[in-house]
PDB file of N, CA and C in Angstrom:
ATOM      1  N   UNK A   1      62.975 190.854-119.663  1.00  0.00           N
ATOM      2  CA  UNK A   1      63.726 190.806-120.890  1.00  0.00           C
ATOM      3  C   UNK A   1      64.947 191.705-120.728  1.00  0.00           C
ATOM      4  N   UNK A   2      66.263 191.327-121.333  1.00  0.00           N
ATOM      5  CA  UNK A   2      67.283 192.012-120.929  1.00  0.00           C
ATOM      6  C   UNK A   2      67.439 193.053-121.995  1.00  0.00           C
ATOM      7  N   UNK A   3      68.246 193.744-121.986  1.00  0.00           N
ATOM      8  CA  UNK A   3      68.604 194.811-122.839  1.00  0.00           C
ATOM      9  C   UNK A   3      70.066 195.043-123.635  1.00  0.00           C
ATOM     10  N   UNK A   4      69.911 195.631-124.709  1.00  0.00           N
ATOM     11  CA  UNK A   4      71.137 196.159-125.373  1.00  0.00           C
ATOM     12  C   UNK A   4      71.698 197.304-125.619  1.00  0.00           C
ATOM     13  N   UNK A   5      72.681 197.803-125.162  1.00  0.00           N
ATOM     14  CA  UNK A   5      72.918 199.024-126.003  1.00  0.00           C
ATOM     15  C   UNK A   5      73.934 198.900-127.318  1.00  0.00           C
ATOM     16  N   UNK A   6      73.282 199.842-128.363  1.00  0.00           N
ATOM     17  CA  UNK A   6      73.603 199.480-129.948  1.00  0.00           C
ATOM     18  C   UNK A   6      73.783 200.852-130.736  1.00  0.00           C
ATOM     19  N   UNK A   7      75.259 201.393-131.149  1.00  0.00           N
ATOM     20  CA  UNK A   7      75.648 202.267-131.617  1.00  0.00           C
ATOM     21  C   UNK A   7      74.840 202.008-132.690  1.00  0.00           C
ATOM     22  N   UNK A   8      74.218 203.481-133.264  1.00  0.00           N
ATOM     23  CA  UNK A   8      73.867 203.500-135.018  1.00  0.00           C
ATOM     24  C   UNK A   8      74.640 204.995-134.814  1.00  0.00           C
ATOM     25  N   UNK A   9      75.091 205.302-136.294  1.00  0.00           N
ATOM     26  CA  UNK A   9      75.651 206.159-136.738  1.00  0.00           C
ATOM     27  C   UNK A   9      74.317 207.789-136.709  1.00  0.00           C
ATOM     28  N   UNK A  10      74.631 208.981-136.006  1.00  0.00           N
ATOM     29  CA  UNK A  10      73.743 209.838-135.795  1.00  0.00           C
ATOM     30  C   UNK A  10      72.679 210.217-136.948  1.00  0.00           C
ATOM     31  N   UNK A  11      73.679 209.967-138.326  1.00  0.00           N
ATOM     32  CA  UNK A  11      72.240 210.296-139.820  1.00  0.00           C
ATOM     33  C   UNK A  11      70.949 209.080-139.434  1.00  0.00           C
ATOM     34  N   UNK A  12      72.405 208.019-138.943  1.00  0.00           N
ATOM     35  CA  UNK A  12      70.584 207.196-139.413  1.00  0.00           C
ATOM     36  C   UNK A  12      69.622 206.616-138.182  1.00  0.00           C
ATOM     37  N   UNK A  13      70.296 207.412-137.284  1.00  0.00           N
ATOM     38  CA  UNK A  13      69.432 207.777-135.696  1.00  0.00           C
ATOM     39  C   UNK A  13      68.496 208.697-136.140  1.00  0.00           C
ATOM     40  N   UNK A  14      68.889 209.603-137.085  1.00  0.00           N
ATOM     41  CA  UNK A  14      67.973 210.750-136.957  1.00  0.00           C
ATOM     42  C   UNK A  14      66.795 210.199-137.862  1.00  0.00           C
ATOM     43  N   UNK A  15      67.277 209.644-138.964  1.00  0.00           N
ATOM     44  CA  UNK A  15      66.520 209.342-139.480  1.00  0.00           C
ATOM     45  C   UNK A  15      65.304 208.356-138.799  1.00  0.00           C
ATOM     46  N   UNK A  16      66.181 207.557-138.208  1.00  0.00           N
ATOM     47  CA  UNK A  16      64.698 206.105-137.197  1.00  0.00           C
ATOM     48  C   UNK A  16      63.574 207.183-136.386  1.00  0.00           C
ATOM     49  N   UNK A  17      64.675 208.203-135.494  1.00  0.00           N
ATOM     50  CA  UNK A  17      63.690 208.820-135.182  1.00  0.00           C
ATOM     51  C   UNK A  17      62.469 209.606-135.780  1.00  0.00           C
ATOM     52  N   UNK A  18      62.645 209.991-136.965  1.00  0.00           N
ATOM     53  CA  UNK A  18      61.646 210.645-137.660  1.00  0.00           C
ATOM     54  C   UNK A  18      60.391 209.716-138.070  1.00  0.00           C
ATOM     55  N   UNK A  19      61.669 208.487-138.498  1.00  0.00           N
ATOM     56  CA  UNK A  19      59.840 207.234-138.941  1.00  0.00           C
ATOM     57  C   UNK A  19      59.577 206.909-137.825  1.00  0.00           C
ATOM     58  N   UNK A  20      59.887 206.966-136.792  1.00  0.00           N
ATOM     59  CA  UNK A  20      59.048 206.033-135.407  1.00  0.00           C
ATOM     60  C   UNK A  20      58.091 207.685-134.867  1.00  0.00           C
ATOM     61  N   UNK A  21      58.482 208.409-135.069  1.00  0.00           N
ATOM     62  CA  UNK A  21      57.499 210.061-134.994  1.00  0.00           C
ATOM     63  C   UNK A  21      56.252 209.647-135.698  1.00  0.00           C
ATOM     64  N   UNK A  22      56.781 209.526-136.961  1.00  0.00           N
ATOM     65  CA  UNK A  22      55.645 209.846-137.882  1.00  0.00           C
ATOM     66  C   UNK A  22      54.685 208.184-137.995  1.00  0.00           C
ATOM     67  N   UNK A  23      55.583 206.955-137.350  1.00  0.00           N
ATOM     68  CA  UNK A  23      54.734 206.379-137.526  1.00  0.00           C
ATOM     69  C   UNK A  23      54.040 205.484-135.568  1.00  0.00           C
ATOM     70  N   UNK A  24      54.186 206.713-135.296  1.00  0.00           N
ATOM     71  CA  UNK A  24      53.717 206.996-133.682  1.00  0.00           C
ATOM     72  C   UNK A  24      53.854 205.375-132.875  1.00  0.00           C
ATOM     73  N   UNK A  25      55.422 204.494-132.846  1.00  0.00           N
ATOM     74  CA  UNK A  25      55.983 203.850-132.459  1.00  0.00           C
ATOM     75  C   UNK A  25      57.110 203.805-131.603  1.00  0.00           C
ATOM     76  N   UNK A  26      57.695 203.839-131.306  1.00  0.00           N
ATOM     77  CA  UNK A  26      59.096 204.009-130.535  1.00  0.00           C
ATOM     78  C   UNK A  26      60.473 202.886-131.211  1.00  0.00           C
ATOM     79  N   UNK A  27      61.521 203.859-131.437  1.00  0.00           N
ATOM     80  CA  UNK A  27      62.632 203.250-132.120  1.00  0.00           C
ATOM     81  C   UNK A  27      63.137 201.787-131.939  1.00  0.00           C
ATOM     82  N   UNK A  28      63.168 201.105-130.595  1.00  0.00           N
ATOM     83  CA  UNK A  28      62.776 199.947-130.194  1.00  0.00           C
ATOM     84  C   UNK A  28      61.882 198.792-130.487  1.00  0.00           C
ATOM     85  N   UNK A  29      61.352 199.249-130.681  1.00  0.00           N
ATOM     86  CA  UNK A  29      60.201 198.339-131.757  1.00  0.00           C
ATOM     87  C   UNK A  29      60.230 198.454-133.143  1.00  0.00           C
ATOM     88  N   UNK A  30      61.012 199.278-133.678  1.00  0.00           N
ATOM     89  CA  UNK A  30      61.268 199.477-135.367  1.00  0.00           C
ATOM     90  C   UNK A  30      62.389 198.212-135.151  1.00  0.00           C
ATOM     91  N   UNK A  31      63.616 198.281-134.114  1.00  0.00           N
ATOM     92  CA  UNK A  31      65.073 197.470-134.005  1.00  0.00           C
ATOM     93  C   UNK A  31      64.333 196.260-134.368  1.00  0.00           C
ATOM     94  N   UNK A  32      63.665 196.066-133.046  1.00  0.00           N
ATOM     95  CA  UNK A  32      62.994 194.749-132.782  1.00  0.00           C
ATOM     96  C   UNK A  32      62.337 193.446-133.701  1.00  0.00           C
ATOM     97  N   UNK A  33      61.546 194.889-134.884  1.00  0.00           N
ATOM     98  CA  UNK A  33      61.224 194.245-136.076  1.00  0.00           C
ATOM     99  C   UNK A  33      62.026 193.934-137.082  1.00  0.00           C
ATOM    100  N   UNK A  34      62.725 194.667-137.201  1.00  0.00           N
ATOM    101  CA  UNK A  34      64.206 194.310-137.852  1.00  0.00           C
ATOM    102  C   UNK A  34      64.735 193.216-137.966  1.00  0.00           C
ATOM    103  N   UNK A  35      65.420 193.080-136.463  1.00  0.00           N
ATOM    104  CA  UNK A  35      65.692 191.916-135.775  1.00  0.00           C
ATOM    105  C   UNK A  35      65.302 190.834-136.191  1.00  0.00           C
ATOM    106  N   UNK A  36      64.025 190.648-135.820  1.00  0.00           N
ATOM    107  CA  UNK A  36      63.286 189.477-135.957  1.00  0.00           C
ATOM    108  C   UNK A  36      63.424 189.142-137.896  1.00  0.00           C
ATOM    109  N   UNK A  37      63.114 190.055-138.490  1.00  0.00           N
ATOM    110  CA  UNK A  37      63.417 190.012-140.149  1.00  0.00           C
ATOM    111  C   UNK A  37      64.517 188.920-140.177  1.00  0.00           C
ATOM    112  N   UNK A  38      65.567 190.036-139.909  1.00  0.00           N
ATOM    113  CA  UNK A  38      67.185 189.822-140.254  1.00  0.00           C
ATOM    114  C   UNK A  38      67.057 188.101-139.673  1.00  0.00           C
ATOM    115  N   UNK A  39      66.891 187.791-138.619  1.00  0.00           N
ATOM    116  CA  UNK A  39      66.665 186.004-137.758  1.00  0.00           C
ATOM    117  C   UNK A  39      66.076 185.537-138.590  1.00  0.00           C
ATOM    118  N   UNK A  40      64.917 185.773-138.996  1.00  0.00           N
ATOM    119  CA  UNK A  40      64.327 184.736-140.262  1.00  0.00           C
ATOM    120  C   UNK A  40      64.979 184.603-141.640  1.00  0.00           C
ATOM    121  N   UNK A  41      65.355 185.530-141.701  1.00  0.00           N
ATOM    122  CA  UNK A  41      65.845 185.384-143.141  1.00  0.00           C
ATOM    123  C   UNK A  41      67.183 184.566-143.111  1.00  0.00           C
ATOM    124  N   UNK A  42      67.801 184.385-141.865  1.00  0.00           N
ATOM    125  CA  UNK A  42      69.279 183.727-141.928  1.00  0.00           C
ATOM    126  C   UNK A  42      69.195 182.263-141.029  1.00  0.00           C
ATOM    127  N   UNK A  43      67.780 181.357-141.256  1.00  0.00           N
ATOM    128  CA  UNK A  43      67.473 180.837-139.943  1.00  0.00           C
ATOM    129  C   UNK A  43      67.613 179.384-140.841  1.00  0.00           C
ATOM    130  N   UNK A  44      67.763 179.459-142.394  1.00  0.00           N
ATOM    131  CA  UNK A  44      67.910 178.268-143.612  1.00  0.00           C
ATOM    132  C   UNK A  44      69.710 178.400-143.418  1.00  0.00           C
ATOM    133  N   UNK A  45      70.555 179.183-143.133  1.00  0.00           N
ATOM    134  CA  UNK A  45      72.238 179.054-143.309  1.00  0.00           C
ATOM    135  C   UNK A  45      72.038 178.618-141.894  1.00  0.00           C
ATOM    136  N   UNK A  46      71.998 179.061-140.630  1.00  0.00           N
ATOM    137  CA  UNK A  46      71.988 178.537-139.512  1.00  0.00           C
ATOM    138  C   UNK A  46      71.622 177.094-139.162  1.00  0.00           C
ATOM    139  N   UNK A  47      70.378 176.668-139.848  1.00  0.00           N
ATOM    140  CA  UNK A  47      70.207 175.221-139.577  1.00  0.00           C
ATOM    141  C   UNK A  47      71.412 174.828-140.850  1.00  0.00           C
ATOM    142  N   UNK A  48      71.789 174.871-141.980  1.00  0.00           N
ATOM    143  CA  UNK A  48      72.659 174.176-142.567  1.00  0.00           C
ATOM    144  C   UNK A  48      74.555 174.469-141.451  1.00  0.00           C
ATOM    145  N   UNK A  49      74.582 174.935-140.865  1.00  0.00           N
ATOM    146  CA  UNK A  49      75.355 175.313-140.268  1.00  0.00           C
ATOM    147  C   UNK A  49      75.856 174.389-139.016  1.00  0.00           C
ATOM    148  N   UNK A  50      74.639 174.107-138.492  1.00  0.00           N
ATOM    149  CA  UNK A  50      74.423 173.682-137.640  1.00  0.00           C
ATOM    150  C   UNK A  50      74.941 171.868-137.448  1.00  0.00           C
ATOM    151  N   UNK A  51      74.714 171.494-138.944  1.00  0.00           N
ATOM    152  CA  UNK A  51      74.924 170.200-139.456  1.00  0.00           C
ATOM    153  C   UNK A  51      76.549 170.189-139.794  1.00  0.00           C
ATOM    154  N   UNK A  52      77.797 169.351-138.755  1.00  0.00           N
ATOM    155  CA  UNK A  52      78.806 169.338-140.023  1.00  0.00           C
ATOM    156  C   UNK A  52      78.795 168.508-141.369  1.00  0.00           C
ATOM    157  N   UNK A  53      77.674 167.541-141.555  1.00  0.00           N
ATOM    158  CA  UNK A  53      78.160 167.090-142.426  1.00  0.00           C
ATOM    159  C   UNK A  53      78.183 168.201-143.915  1.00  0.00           C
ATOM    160  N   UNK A  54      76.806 168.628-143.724  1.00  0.00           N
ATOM    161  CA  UNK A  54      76.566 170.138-144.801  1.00  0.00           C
ATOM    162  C   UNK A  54      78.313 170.769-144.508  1.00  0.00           C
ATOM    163  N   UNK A  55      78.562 170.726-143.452  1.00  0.00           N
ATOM    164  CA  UNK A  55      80.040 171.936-144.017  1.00  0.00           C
ATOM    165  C   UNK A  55      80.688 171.096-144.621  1.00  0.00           C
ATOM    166  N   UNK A  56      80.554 170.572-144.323  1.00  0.00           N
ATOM    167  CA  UNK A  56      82.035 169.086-144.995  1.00  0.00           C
ATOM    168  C   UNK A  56      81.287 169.479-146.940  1.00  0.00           C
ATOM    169  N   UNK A  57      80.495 169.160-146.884  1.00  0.00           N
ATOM    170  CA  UNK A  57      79.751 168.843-148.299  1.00  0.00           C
ATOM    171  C   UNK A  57      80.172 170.921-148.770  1.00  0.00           C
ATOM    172  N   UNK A  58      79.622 171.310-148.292  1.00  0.00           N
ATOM    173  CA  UNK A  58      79.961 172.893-148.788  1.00  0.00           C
ATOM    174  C   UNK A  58      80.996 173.037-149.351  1.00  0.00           C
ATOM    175  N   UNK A  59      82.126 172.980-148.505  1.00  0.00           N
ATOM    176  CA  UNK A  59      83.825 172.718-148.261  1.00  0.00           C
ATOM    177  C   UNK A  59      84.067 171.678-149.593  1.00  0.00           C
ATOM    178  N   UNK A  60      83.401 170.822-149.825  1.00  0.00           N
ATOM    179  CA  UNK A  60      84.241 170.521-150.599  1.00  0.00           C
ATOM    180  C   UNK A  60      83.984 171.126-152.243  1.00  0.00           C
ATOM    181  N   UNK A  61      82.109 171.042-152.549  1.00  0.00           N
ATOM    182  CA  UNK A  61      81.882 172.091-153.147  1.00  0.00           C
ATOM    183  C   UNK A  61      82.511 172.836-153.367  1.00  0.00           C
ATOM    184  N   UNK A  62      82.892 173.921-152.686  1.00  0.00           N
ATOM    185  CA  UNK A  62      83.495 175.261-152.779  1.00  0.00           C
ATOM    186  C   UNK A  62      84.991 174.860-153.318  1.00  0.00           C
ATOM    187  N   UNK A  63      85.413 173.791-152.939  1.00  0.00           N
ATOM    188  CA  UNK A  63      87.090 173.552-153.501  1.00  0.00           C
ATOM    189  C   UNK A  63      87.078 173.232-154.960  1.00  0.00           C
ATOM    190  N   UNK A  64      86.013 172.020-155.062  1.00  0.00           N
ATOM    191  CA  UNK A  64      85.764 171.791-156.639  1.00  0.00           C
ATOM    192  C   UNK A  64      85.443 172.872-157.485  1.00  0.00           C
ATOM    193  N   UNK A  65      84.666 173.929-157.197  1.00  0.00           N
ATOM    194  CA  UNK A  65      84.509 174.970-158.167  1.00  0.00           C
ATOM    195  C   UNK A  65      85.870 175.780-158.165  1.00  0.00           C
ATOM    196  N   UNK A  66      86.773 175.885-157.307  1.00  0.00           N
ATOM    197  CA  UNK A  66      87.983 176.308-157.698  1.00  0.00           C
ATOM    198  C   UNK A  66      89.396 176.036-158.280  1.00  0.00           C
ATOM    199  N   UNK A  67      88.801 174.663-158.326  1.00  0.00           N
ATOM    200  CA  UNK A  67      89.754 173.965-159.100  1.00  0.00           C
ATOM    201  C   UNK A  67      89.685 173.539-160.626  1.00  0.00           C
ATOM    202  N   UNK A  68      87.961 174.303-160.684  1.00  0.00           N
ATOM    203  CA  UNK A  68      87.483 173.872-161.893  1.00  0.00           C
ATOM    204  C   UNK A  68      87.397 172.746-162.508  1.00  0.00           C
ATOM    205  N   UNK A  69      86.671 172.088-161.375  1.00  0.00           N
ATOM    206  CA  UNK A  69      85.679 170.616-161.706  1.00  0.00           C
ATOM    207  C   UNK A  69      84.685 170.816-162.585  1.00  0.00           C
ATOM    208  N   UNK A  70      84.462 169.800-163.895  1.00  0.00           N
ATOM    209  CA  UNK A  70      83.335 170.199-163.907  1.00  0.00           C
ATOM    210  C   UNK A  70      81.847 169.466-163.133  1.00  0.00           C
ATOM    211  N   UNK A  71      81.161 170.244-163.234  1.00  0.00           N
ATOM    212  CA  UNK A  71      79.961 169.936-163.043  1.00  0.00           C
ATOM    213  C   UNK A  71      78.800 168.971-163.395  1.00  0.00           C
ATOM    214  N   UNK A  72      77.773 168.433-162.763  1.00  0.00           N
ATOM    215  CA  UNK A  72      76.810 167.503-162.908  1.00  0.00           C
ATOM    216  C   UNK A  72      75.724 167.632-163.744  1.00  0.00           C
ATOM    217  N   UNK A  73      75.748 167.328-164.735  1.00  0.00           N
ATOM    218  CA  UNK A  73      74.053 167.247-165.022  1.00  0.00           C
ATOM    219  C   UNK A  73      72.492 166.766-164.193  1.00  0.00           C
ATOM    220  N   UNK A  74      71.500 167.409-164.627  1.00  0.00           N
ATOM    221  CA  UNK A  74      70.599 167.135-163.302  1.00  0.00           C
ATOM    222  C   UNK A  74      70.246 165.793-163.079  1.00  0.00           C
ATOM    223  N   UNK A  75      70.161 165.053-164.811  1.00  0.00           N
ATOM    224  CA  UNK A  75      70.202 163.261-164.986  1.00  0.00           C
ATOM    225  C   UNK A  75      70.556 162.642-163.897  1.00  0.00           C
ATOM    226  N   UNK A  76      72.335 164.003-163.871  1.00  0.00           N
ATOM    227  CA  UNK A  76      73.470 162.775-163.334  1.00  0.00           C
ATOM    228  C   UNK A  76      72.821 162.829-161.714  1.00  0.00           C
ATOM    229  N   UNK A  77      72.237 163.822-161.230  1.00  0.00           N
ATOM    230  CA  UNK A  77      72.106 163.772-159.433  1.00  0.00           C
ATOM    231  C   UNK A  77      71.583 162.602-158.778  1.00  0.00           C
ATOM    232  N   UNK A  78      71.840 162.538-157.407  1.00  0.00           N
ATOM    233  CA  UNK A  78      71.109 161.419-157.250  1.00  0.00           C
ATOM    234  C   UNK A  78      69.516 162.248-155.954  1.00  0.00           C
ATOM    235  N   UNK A  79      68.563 161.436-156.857  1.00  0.00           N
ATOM    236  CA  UNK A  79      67.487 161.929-155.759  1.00  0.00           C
ATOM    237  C   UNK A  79      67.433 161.867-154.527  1.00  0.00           C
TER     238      UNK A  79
END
């Protein structure tokens, strides 16, 4: 497995180090879990991402609400 090196700011180094002390782990495996968090939680925008037609559809979304379209009723959607 390859490796990273990854600036954190020294407060909150000091701080990882104290919970990976107290919770008799190593700071690497606190990242790691993190990591893996942060990937799941962003893994529903990534697959829509992944699709252009979703950007196309976003994109245009996003233009209509600034142009102040209005909006659909749920009647009006189509299933």
């Amino acid at each position: 497995m390859g490796t990273a090196t990854v600036r954190i700011p020294e407060e909150k180094r000091d701080i990882l180090r104290i919970i990976a002390g107290i919770e008799r782990t190593e700071m690497k495996e606190i990242l790691s879990a993190l990591i893996d968090e942060y990937i799941e939680r962003h893994k529903e925008t990534l697959d829509l991402l992944s699709k252009p037609e979703w950007i196309d559809i976003i994109a245009r979304g996003k233009n209509e609400v600034e142009q102040g379209v209005a909006g659909k009723r749920l009647d009006e959607l189509a299933d």
